[in-house]
N, C-alpha and C. Protein backbone atom coordinates (compact mmCIF):
# COMPACT_ATOMS: atom_id res chain seq x y z
N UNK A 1 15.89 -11.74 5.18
CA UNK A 1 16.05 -12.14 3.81
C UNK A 1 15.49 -11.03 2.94
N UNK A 2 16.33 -10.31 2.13
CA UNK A 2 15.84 -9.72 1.26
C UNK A 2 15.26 -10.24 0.03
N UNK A 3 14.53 -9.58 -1.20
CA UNK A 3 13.83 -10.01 -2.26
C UNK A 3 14.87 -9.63 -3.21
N UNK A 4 15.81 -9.66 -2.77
CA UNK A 4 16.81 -9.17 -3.68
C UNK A 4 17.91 -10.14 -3.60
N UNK A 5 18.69 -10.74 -4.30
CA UNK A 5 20.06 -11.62 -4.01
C UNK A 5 20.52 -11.98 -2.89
N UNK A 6 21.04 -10.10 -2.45
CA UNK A 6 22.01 -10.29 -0.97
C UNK A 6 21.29 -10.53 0.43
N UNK A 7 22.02 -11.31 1.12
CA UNK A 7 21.59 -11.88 2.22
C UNK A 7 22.50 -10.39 3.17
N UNK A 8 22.02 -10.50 4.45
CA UNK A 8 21.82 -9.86 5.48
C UNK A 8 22.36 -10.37 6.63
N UNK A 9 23.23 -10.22 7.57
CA UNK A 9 23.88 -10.63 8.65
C UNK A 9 22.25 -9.67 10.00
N UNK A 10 22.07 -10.31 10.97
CA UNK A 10 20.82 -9.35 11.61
C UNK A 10 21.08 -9.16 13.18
N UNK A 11 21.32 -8.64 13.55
CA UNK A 11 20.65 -8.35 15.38
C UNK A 11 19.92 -8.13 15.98
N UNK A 12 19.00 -8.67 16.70
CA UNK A 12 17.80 -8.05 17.61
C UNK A 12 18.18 -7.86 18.76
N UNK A 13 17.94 -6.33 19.52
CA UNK A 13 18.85 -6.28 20.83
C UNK A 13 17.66 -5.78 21.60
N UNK A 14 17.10 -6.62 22.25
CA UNK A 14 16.27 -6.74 23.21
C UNK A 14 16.91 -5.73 24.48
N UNK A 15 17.93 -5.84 25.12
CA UNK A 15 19.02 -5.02 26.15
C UNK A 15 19.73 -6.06 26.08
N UNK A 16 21.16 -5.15 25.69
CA UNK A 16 22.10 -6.36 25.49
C UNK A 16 23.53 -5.29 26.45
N UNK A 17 23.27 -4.24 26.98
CA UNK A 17 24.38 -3.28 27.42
C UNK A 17 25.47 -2.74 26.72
N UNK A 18 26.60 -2.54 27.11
CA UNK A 18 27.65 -1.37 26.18
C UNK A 18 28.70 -2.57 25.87
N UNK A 19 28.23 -4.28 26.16
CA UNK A 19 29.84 -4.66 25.89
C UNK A 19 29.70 -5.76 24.45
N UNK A 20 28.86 -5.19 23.77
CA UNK A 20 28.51 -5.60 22.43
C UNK A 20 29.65 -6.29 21.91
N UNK A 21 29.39 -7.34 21.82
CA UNK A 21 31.20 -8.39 21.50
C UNK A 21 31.26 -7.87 19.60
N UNK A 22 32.04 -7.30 19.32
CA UNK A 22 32.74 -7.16 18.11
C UNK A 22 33.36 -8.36 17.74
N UNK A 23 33.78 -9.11 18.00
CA UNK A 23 34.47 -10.68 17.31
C UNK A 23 33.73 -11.05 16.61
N UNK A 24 32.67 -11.31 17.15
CA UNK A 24 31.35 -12.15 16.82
C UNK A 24 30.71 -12.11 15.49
N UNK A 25 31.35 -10.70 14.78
CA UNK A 25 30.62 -10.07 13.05
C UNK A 25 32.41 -10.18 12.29
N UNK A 26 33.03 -11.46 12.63
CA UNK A 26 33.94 -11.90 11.78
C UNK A 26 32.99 -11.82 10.26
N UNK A 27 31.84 -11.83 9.90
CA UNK A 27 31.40 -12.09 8.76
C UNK A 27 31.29 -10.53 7.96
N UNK A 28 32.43 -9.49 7.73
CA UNK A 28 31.96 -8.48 7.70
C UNK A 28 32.15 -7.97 6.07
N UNK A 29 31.40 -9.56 5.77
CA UNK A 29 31.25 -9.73 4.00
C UNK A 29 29.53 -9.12 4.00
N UNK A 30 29.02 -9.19 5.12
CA UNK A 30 27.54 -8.74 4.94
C UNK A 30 27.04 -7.97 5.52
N UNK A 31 26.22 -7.23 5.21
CA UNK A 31 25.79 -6.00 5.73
C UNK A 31 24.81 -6.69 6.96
N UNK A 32 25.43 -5.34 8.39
CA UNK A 32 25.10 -6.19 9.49
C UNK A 32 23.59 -4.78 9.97
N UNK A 33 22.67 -5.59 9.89
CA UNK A 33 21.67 -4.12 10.45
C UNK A 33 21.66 -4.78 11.86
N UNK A 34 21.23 -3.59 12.71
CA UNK A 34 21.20 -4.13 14.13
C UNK A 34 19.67 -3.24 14.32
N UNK A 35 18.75 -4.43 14.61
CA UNK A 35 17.27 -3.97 15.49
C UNK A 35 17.51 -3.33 16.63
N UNK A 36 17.38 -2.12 17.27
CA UNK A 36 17.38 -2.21 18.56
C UNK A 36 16.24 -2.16 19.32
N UNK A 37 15.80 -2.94 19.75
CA UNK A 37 14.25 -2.98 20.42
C UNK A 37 14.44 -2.66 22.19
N UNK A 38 14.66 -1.19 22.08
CA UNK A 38 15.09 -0.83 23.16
C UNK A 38 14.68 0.67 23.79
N UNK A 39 14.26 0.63 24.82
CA UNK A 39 13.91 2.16 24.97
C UNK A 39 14.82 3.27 25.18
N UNK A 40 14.93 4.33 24.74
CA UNK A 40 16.05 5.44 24.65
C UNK A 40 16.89 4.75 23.44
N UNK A 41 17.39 4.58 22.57
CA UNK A 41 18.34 3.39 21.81
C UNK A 41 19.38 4.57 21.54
N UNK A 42 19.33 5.92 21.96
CA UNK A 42 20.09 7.05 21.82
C UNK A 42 21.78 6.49 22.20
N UNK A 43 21.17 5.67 23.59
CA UNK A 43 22.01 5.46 24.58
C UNK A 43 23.17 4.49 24.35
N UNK A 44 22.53 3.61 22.87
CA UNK A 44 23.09 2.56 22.90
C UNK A 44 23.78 2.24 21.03
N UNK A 45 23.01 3.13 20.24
CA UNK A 45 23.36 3.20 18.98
C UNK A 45 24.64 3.10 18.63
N UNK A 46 25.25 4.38 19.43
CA UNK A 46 27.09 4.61 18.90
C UNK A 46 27.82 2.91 19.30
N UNK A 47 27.54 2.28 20.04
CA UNK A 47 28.13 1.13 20.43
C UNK A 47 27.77 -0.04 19.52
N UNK A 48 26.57 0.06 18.51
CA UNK A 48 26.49 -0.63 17.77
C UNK A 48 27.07 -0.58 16.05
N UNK A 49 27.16 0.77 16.32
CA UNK A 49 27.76 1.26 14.98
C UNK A 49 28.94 0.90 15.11
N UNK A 50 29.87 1.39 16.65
CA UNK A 50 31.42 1.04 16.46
C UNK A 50 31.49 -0.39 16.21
N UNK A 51 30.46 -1.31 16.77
CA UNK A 51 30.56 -2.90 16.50
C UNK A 51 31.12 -3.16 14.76
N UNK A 52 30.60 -2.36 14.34
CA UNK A 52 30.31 -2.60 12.38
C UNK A 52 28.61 -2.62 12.37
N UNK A 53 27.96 -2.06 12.83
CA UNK A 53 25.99 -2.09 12.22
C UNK A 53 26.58 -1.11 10.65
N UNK A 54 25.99 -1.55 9.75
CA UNK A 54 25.52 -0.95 8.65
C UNK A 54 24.61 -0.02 8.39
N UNK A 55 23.65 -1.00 9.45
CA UNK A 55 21.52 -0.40 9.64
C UNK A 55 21.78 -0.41 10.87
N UNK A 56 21.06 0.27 11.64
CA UNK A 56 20.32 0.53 12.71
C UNK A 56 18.64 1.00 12.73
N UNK A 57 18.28 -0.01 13.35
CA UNK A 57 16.88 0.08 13.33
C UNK A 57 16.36 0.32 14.81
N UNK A 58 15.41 1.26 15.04
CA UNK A 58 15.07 1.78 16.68
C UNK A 58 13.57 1.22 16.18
N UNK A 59 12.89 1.82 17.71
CA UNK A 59 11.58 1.80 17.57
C UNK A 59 10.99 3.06 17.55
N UNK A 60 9.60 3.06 17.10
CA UNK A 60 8.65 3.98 17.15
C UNK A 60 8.74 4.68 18.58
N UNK A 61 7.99 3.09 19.25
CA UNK A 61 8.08 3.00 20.58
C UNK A 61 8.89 3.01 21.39
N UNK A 62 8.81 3.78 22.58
CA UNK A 62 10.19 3.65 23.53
C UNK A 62 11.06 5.09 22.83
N UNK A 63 10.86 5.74 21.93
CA UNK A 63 11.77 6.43 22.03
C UNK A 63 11.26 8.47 21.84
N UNK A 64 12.52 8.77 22.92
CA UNK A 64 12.03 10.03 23.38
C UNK A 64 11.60 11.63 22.17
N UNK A 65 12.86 11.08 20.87
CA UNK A 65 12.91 12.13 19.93
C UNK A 65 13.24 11.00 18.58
N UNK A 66 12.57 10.70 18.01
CA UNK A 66 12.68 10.05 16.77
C UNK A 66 13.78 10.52 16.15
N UNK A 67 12.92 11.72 15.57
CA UNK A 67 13.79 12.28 14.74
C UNK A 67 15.94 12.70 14.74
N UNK A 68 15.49 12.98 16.57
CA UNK A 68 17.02 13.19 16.82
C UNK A 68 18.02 11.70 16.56
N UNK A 69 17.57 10.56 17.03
CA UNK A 69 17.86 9.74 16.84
C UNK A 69 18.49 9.18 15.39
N UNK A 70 17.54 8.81 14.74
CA UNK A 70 17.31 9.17 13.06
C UNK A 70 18.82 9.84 12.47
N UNK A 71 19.11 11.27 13.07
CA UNK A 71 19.94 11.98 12.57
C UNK A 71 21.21 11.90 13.03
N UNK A 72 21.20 11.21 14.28
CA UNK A 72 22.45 10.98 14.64
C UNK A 72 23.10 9.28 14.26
N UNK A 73 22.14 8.75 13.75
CA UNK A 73 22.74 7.43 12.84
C UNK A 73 22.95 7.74 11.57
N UNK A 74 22.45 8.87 11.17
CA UNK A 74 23.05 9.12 9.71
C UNK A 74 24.12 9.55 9.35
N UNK A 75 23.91 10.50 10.61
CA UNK A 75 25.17 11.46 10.79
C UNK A 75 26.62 10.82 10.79
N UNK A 76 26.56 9.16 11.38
CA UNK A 76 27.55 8.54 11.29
C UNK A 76 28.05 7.72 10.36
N UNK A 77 27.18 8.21 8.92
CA UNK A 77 27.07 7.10 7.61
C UNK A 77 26.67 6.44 7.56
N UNK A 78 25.76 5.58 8.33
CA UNK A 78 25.13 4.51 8.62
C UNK A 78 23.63 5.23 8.20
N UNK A 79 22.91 3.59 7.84
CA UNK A 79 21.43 3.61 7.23
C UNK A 79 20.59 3.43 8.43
N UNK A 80 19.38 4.11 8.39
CA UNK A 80 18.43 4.64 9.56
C UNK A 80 17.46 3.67 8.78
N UNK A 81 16.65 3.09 10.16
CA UNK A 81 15.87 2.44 9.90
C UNK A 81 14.26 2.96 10.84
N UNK A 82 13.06 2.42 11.02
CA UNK A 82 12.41 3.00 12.31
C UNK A 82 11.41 1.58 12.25
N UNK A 83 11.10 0.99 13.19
CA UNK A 83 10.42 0.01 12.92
C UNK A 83 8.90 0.03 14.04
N UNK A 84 7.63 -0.10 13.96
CA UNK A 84 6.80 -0.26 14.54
C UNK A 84 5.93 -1.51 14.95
N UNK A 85 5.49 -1.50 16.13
CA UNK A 85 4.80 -2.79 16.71
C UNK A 85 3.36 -3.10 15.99
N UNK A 86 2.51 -4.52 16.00
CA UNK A 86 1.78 -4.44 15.76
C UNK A 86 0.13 -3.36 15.97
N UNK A 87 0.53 -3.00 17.42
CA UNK A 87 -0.65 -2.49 17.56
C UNK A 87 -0.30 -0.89 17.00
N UNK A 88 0.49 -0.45 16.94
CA UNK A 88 0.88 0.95 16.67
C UNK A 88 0.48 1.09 15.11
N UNK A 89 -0.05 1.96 14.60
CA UNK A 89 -0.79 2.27 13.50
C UNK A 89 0.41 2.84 12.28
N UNK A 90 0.05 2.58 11.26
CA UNK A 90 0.96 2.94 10.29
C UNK A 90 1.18 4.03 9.96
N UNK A 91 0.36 5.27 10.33
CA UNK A 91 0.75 6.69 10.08
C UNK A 91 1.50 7.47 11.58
N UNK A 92 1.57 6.12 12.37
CA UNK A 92 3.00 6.84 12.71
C UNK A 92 4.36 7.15 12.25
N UNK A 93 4.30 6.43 11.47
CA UNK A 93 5.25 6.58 10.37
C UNK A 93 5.42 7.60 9.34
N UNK A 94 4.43 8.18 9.46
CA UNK A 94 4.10 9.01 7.91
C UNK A 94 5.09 10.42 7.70
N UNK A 95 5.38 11.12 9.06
CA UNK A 95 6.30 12.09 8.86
C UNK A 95 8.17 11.96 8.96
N UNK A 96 8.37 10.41 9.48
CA UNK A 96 9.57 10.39 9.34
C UNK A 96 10.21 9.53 8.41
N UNK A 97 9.21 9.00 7.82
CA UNK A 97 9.12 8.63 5.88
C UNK A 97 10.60 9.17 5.81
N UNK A 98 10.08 10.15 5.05
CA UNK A 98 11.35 11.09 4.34
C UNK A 98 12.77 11.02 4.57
N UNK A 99 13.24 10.98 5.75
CA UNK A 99 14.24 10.62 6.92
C UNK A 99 14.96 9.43 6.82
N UNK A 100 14.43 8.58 6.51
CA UNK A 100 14.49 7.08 6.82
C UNK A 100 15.23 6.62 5.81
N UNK A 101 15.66 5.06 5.90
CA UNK A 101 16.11 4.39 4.65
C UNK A 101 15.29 3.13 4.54
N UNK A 102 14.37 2.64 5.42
CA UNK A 102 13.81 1.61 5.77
C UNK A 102 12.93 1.28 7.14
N UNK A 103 11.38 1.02 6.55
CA UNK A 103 10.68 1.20 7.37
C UNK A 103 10.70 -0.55 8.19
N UNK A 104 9.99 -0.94 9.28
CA UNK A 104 9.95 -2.23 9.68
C UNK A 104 8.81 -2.40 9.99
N UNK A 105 7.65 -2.90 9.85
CA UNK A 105 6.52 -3.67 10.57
C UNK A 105 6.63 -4.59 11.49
N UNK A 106 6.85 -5.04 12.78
CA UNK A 106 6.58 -5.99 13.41
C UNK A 106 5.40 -6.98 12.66
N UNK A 107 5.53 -7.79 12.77
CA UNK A 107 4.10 -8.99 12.34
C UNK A 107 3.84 -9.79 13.93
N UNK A 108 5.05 -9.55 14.98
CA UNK A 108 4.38 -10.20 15.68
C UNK A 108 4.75 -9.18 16.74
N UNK A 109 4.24 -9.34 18.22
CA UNK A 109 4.55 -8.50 19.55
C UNK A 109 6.50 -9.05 19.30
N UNK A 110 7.02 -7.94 19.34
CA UNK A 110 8.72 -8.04 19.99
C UNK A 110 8.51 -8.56 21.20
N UNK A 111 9.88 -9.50 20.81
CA UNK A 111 10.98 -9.71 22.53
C UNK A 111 11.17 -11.26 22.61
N UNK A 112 10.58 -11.91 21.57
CA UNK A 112 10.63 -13.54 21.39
C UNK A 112 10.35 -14.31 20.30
N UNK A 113 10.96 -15.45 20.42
CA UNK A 113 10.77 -16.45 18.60
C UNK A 113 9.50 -17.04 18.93
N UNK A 114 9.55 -17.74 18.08
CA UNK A 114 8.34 -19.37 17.52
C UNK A 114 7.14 -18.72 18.05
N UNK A 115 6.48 -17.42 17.22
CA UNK A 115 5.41 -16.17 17.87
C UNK A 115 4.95 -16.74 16.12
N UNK A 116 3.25 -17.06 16.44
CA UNK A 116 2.70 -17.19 15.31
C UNK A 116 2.08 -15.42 14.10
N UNK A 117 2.44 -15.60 13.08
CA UNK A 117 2.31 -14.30 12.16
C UNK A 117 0.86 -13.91 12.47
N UNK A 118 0.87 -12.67 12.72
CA UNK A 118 -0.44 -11.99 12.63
C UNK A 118 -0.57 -11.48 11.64
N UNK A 119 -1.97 -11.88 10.99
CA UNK A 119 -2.59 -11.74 9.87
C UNK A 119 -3.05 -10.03 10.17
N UNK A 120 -3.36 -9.76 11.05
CA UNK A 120 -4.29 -8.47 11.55
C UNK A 120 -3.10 -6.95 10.62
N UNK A 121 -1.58 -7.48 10.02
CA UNK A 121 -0.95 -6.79 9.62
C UNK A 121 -0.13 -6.50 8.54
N UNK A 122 -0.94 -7.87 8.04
CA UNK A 122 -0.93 -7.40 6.25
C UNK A 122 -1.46 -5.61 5.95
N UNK A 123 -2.73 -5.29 6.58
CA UNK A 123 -3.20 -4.12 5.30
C UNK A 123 -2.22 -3.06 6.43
N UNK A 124 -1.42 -3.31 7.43
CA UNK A 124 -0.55 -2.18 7.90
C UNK A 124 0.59 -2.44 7.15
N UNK A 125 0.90 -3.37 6.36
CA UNK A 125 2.35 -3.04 5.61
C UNK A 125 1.60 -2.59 4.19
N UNK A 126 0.61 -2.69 3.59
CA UNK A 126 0.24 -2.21 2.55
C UNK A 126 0.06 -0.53 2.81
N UNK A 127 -0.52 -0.51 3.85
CA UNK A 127 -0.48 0.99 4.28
C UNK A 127 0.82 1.93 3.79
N UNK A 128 1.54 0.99 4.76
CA UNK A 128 3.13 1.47 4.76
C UNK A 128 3.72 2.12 3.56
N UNK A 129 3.08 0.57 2.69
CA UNK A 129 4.06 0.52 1.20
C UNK A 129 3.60 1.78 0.56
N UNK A 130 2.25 2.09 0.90
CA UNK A 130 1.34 2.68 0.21
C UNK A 130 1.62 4.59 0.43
N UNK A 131 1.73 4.84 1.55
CA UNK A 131 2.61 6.03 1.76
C UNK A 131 3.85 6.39 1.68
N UNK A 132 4.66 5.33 1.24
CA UNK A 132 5.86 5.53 0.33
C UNK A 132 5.67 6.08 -1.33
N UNK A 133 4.39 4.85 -1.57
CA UNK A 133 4.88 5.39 -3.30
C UNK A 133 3.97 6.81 -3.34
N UNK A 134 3.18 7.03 -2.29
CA UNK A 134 2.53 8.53 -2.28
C UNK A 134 3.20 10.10 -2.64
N UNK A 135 4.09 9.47 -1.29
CA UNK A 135 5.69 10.92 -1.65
C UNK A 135 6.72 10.44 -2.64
N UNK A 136 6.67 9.38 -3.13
CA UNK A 136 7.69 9.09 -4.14
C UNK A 136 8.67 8.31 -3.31
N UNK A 137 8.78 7.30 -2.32
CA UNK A 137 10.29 7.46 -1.63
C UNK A 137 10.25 5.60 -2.26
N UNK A 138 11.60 5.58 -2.28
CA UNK A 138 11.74 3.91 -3.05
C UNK A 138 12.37 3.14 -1.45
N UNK A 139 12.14 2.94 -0.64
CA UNK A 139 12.48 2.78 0.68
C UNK A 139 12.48 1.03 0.92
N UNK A 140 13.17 0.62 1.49
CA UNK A 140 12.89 -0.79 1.82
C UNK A 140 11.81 -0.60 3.11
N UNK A 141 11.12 -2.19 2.96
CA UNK A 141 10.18 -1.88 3.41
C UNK A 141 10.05 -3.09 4.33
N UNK A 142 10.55 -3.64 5.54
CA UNK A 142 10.97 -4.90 6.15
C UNK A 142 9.72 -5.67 6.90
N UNK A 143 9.74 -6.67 7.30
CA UNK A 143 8.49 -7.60 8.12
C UNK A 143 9.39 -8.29 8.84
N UNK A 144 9.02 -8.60 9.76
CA UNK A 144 9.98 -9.10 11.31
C UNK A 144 9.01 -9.92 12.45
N UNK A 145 8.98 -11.57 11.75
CA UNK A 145 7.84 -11.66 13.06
C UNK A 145 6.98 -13.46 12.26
N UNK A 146 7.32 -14.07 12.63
CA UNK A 146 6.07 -15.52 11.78
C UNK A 146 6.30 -15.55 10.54
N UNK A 147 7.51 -14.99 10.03
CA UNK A 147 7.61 -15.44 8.48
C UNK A 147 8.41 -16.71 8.29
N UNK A 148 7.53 -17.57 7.28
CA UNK A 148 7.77 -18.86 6.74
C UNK A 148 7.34 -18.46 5.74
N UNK A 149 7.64 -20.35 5.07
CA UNK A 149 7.03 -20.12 3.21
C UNK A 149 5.55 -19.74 2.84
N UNK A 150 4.72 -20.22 4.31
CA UNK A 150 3.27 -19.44 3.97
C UNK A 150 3.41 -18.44 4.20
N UNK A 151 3.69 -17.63 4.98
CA UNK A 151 3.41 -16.10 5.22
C UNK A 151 4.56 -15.39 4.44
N UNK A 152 5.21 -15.59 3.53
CA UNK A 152 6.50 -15.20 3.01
C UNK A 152 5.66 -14.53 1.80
N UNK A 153 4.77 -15.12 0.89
CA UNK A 153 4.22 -14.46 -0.44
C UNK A 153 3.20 -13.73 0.12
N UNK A 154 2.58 -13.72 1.38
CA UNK A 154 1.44 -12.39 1.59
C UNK A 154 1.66 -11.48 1.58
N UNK A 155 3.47 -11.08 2.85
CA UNK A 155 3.59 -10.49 3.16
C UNK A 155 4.64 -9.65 1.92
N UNK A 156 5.44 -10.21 0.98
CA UNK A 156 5.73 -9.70 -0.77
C UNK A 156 4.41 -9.46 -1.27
N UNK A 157 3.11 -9.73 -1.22
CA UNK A 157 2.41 -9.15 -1.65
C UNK A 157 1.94 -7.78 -1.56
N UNK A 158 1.83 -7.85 0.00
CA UNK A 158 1.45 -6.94 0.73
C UNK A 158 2.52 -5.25 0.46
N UNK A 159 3.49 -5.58 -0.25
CA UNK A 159 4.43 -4.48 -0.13
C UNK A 159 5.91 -4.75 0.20
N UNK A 160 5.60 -5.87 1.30
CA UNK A 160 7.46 -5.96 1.54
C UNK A 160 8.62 -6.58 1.25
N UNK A 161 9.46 -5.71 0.86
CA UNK A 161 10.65 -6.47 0.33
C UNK A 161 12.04 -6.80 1.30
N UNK A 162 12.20 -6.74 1.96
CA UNK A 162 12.86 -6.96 3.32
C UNK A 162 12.42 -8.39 4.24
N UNK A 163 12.59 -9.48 4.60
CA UNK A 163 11.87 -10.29 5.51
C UNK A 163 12.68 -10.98 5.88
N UNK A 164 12.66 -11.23 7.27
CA UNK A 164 13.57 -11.46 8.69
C UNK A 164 12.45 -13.01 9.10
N UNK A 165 13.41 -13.63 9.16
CA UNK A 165 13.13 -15.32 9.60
C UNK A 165 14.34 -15.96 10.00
N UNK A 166 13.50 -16.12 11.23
CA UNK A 166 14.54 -17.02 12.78
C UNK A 166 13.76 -18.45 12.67
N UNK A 167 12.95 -18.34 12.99
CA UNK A 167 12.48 -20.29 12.97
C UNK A 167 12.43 -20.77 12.03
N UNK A 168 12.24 -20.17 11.00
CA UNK A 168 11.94 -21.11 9.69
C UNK A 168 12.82 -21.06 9.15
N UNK A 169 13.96 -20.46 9.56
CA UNK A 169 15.30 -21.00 8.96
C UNK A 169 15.90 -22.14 10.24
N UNK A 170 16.11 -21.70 11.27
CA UNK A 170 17.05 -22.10 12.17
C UNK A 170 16.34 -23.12 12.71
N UNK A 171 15.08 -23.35 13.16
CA UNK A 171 14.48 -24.40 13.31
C UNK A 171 14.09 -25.59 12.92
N UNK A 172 14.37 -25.56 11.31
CA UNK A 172 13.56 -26.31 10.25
C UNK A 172 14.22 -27.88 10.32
N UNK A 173 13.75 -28.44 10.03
CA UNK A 173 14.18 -30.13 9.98
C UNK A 173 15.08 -30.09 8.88
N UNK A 174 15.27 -29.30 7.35
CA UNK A 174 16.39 -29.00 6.53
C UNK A 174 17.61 -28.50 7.08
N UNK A 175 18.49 -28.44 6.46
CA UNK A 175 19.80 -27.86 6.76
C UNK A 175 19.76 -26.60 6.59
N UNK A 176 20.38 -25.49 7.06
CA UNK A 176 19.92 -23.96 7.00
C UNK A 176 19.99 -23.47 5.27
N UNK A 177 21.06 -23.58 4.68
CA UNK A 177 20.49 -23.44 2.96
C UNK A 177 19.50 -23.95 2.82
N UNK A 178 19.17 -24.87 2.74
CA UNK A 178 18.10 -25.50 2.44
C UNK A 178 16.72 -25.12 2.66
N UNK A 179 16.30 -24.62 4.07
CA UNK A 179 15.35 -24.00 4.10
C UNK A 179 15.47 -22.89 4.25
N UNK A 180 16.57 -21.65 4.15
CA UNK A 180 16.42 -20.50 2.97
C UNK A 180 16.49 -20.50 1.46
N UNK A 181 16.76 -21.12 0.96
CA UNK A 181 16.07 -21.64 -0.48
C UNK A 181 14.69 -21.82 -0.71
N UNK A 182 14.15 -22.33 0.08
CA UNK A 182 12.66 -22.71 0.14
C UNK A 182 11.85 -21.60 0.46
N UNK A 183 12.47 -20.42 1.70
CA UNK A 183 11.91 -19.67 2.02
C UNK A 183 12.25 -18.23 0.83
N UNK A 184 13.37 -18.54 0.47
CA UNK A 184 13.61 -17.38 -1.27
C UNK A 184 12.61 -17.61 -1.84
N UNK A 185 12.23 -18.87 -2.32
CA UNK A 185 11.38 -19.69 -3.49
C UNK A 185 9.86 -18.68 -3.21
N UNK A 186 9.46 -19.08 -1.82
CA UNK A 186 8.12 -18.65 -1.40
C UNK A 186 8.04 -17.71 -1.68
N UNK A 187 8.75 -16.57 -1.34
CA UNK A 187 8.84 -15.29 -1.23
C UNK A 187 8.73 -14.36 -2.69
N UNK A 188 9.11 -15.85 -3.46
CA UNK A 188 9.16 -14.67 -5.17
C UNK A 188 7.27 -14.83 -5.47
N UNK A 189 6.54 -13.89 -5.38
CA UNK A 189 5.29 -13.84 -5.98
C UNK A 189 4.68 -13.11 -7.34
């Protein structure tokens, strides 16, 4: 969910292999970013782009040349993303800033849902936010991980305007508008 109007079509690809079903983004009214939470994601990028990805997002972690990576999703018109785990520190980030179109914080360990938000990573997205407006870069700035309507205004506080929610939409005892409405609502601080 962005802090902005448009909604977001999302993928998290844990290992999903080369036969990435294309049918499946009949919705290609919305911009589709694809997470890849995958090691080497070199290997696996071009297959997500031919899907329709918009974004592609790799990890910190797991991967052999950032930067090469980085350049070869741009290279294909597509928006570069780089996203880091909780324990990984925020100035890993700091030199491929520039590069990027959008940074990601994990809030919780990758690879599974209904994972309670770690608090321990609020002042790493303030960090984040915080070495953006340093070099000047206006970058989205995403959270991925225990966001609901409580953790929805910390983490807009904290810097981010980007936020990714699987249970508290898809889980909720409301109907899915319904509790993304609620979770928009939270989120405006």
């Amino acid at each position: 969910m962005r802090n902005a109007p448009e909604p977001a079509a999302s993928t998290l690809t844990s290992w999903m292999g080369t036969s990435f079903p294309t049918s499946q983004w009949a919705l290609k009214f919305l911009p589709l970013e694809t997470h890849l939470m995958i090691s080497n994601p070199d290997l696996f990028a071009e297959t997500f782009i031919a899907a329709g990805a918009d974004t592609v997002l790799v990890h910190w972690e797991g991967n052999t040349d950032l930067s090469c990576t980085v350049r070869a999703i741009k290279a294909r018109g597509k928006r570069a993303g780089v996203a880091i785990n909780p324990a990984t520190p925020a100035a890993a980030l700091e030199e491929i800033l520039p590069d990027i179109d959008q940074a990601l914080v994990m809030t919780v360990s990758p690879g599974f849902g209904h994972q309670t938000f770690l608090r321990s990573t609020l002042p790493k997205i303030r960090r984040v936010r915080e070495m953006m407006v340093a070099v000047g870069l206006h970058l989205e700035l995403e959270v991925d991980g225990g966001i609901d309507a409580e953790t929805a205004p910390l983490v807009v506080a904290a810097g981010a305007d980007v936020l990714v929610a699987g249970s508290a939409i898809f889980n909720s005892t409301d109907d899915v508008a319904t509790a993304l409405m609620r979770l928009h609502a939270a989120a405006r601080v």
